[in-house]
Protein backbone atom coordinates (compact mmCIF):
# COMPACT_ATOMS: atom_id res chain seq x y z
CA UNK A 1 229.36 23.94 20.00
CA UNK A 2 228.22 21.34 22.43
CA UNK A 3 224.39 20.59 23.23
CA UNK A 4 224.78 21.79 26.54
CA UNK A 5 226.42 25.31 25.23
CA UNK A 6 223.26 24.96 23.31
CA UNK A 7 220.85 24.72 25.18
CA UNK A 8 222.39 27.03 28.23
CA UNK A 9 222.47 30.20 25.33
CA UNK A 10 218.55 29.40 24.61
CA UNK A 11 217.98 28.90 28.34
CA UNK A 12 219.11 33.06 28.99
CA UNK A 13 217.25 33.95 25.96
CA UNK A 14 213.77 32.39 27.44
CA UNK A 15 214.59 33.68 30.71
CA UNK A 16 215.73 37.04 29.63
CA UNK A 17 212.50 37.12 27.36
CA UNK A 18 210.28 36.19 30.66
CA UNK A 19 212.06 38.94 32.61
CA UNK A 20 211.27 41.19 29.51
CA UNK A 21 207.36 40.18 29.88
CA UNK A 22 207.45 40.89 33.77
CA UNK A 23 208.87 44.35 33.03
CA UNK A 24 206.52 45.48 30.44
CA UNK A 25 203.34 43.80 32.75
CA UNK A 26 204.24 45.81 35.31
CA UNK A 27 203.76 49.35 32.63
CA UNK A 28 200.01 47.72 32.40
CA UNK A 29 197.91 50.02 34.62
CA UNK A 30 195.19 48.56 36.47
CA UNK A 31 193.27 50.45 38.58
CA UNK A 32 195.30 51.11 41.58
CA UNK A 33 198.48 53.43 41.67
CA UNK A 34 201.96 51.39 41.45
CA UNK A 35 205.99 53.14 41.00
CA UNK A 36 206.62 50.71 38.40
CA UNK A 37 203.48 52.37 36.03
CA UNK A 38 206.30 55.50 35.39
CA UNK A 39 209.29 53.01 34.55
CA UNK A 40 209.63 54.00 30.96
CA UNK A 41 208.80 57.85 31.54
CA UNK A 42 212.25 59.98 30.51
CA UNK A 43 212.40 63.78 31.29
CA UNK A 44 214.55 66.27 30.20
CA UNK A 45 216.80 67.24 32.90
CA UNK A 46 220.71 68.79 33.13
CA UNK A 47 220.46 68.65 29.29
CA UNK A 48 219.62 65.33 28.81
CA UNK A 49 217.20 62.71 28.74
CA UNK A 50 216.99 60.77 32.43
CA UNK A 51 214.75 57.45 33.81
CA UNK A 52 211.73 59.79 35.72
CA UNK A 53 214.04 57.27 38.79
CA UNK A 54 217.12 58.80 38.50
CA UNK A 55 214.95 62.57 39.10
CA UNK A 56 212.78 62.17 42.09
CA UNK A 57 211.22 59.91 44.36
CA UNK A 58 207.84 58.13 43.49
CA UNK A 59 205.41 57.02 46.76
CA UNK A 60 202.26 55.51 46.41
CA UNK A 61 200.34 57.82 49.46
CA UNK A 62 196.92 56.16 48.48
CA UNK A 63 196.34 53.36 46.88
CA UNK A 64 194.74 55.79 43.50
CA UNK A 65 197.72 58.36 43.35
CA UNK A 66 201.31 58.35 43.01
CA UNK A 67 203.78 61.19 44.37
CA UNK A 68 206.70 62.36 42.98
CA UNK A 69 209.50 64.25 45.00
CA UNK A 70 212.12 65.63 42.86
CA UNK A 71 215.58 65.39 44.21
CA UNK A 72 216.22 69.15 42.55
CA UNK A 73 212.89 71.53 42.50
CA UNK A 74 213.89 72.97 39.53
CA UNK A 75 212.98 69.64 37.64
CA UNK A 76 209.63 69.71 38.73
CA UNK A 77 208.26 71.11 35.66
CA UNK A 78 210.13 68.78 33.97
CA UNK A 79 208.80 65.83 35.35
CA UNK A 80 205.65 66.92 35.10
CA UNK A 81 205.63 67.89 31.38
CA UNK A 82 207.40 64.00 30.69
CA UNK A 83 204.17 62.17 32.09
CA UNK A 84 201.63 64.59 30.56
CA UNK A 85 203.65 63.77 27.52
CA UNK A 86 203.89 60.12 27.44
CA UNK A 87 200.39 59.19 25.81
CA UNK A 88 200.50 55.48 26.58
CA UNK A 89 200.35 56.28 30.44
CA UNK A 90 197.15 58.58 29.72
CA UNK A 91 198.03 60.97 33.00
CA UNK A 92 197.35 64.26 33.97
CA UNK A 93 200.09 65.54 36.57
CA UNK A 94 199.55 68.20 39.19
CA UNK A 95 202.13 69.98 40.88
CA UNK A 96 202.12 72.28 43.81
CA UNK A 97 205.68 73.89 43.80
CA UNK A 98 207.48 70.89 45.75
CA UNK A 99 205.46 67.66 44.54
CA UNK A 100 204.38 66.06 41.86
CA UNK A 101 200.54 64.38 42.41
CA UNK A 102 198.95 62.25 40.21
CA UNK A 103 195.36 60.64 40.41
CA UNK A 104 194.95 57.21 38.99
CA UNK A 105 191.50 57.59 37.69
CA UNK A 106 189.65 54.19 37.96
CA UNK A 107 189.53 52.08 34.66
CA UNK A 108 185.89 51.68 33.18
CA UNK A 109 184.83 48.28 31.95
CA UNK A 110 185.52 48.86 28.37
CA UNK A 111 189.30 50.49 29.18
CA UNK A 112 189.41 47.10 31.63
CA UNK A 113 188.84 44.83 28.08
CA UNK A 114 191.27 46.95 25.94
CA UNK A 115 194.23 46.29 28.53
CA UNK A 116 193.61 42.71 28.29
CA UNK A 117 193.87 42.96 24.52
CA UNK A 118 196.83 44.62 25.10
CA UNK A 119 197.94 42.19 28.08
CA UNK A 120 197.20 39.11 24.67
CA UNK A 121 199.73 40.98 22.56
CA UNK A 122 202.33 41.22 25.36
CA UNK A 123 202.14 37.09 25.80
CA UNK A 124 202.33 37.28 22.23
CA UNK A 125 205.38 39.29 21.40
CA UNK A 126 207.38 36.87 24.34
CA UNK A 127 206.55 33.73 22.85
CA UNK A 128 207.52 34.73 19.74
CA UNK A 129 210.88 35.98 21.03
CA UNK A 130 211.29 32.75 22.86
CA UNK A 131 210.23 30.78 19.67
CA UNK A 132 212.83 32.39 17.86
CA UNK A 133 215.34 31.66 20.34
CA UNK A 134 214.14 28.22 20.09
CA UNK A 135 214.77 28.48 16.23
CA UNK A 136 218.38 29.98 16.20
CA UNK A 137 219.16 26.97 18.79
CA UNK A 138 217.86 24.50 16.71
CA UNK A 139 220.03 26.14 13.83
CA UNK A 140 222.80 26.04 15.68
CA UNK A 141 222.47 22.37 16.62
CA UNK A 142 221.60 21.43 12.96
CA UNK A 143 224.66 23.19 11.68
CA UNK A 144 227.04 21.32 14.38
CA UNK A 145 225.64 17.91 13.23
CA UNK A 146 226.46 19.28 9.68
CA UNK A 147 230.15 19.78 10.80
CA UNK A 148 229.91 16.21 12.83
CA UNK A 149 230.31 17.82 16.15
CA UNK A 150 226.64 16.68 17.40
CA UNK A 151 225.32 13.16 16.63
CA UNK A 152 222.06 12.46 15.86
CA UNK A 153 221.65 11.33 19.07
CA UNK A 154 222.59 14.57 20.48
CA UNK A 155 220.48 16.38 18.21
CA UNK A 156 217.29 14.45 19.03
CA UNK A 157 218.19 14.98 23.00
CA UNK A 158 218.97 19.20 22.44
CA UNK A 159 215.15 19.34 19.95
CA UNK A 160 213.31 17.55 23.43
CA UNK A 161 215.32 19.71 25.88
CA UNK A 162 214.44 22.96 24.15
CA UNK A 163 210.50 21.64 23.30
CA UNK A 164 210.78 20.95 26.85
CA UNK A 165 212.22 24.60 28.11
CA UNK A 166 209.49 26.50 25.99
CA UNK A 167 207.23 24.77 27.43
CA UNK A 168 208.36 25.50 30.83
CA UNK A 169 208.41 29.25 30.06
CA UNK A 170 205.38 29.29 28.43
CA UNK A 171 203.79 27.75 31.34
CA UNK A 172 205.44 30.96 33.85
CA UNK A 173 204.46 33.45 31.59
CA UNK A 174 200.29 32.18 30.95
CA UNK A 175 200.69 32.26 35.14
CA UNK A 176 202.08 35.84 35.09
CA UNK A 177 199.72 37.15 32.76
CA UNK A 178 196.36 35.33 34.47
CA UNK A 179 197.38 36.93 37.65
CA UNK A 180 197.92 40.44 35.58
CA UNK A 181 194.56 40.00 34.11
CA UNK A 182 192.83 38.67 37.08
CA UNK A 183 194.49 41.91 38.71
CA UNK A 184 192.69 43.89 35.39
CA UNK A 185 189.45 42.71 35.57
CA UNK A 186 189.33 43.30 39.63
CA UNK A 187 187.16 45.97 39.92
């Protein structure tokens, strides 16, 4: 495998990882009402499990409550029984026969701190995805200089680019989660 094989396959990895991290900071509720706070919800609908998406319609008609609009009525019940369900979302659903309402209650100061706890895990968990990315490309770049297809050279050149590309993404994802904590802690 060449270094630039190399590093290209760790390259997706770290990006794919920091597209990961954007996903899962956008299931971090803060206190105002956002679509992308339902993205992991799945109700039970047609016999099967379905993305809340793929159901209804979610609107943000204030900025502390979310609206859903099923596409069928008959899944309202549905929809509503998924969020009430999902504990890590923490919502109470109302529906009034063609709608389904839900009040984002404001976060208190200590909920405010656990998020950000839970924001420090999050960074965690990416880095080390992306420092295990880093180590299976450093395997694989030991193990072609084993079979003599890098050269020390090489080596040394695909150890900086990859030191080099972690630092990069760790750099994007500290700025993506200050902005998601700064976003947080605004009261």
């Amino acid at each position: 495998m060449s270094p630039t094989q190399i590093i290209d396959q760790a390259k997706a990895k770290f990006d794919q990882a920091v597209v990961h991290f954007g996903d899962e900071l956008k299931k971090l509720r803060t206190g105002r009402a956002h679509p992308g706070m339902l993205d992991g919800v799945m109700v039970e609908a047609y016999g099967s499990q379905m993305p809340l998406i793929q159901v209804g319609t979610i609107t943000v008609p204030e900025p502390q409550q979310l609206q859903i609009s099923p596409f069928d009525p008959a899944n309202l019940q549905a929809i509503s029984t998924a969020i009430r369900d999902n504990q890590s979302l923490g919502l109470n659903p109302m529906d009034d026969g063609r709608v389904v309402r839900i009040q984002i209650p404001p976060l208190t100061e200590e909920r405010r701190r656990d998020m950000t706890k839970i924001l420090g895990t999050k960074v965690e968990d990416c880095m080390i995805v992306i420092r295990g990315a880093r180590h299976e490309a450093l395997h694989e770049a030991e193990e072609a200089k084993k079979t003599k297809n890098l050269t020390e050279d090489d080596l040394t050149s695909v150890k900086k680019q990859l030191d080099d590309l972690v630092a990069k993404h760790k750099s994007e994802i500290d700025q993506l989660a200050k902005a998601k904590e700064q976003e947080i802690l605004k009261v």
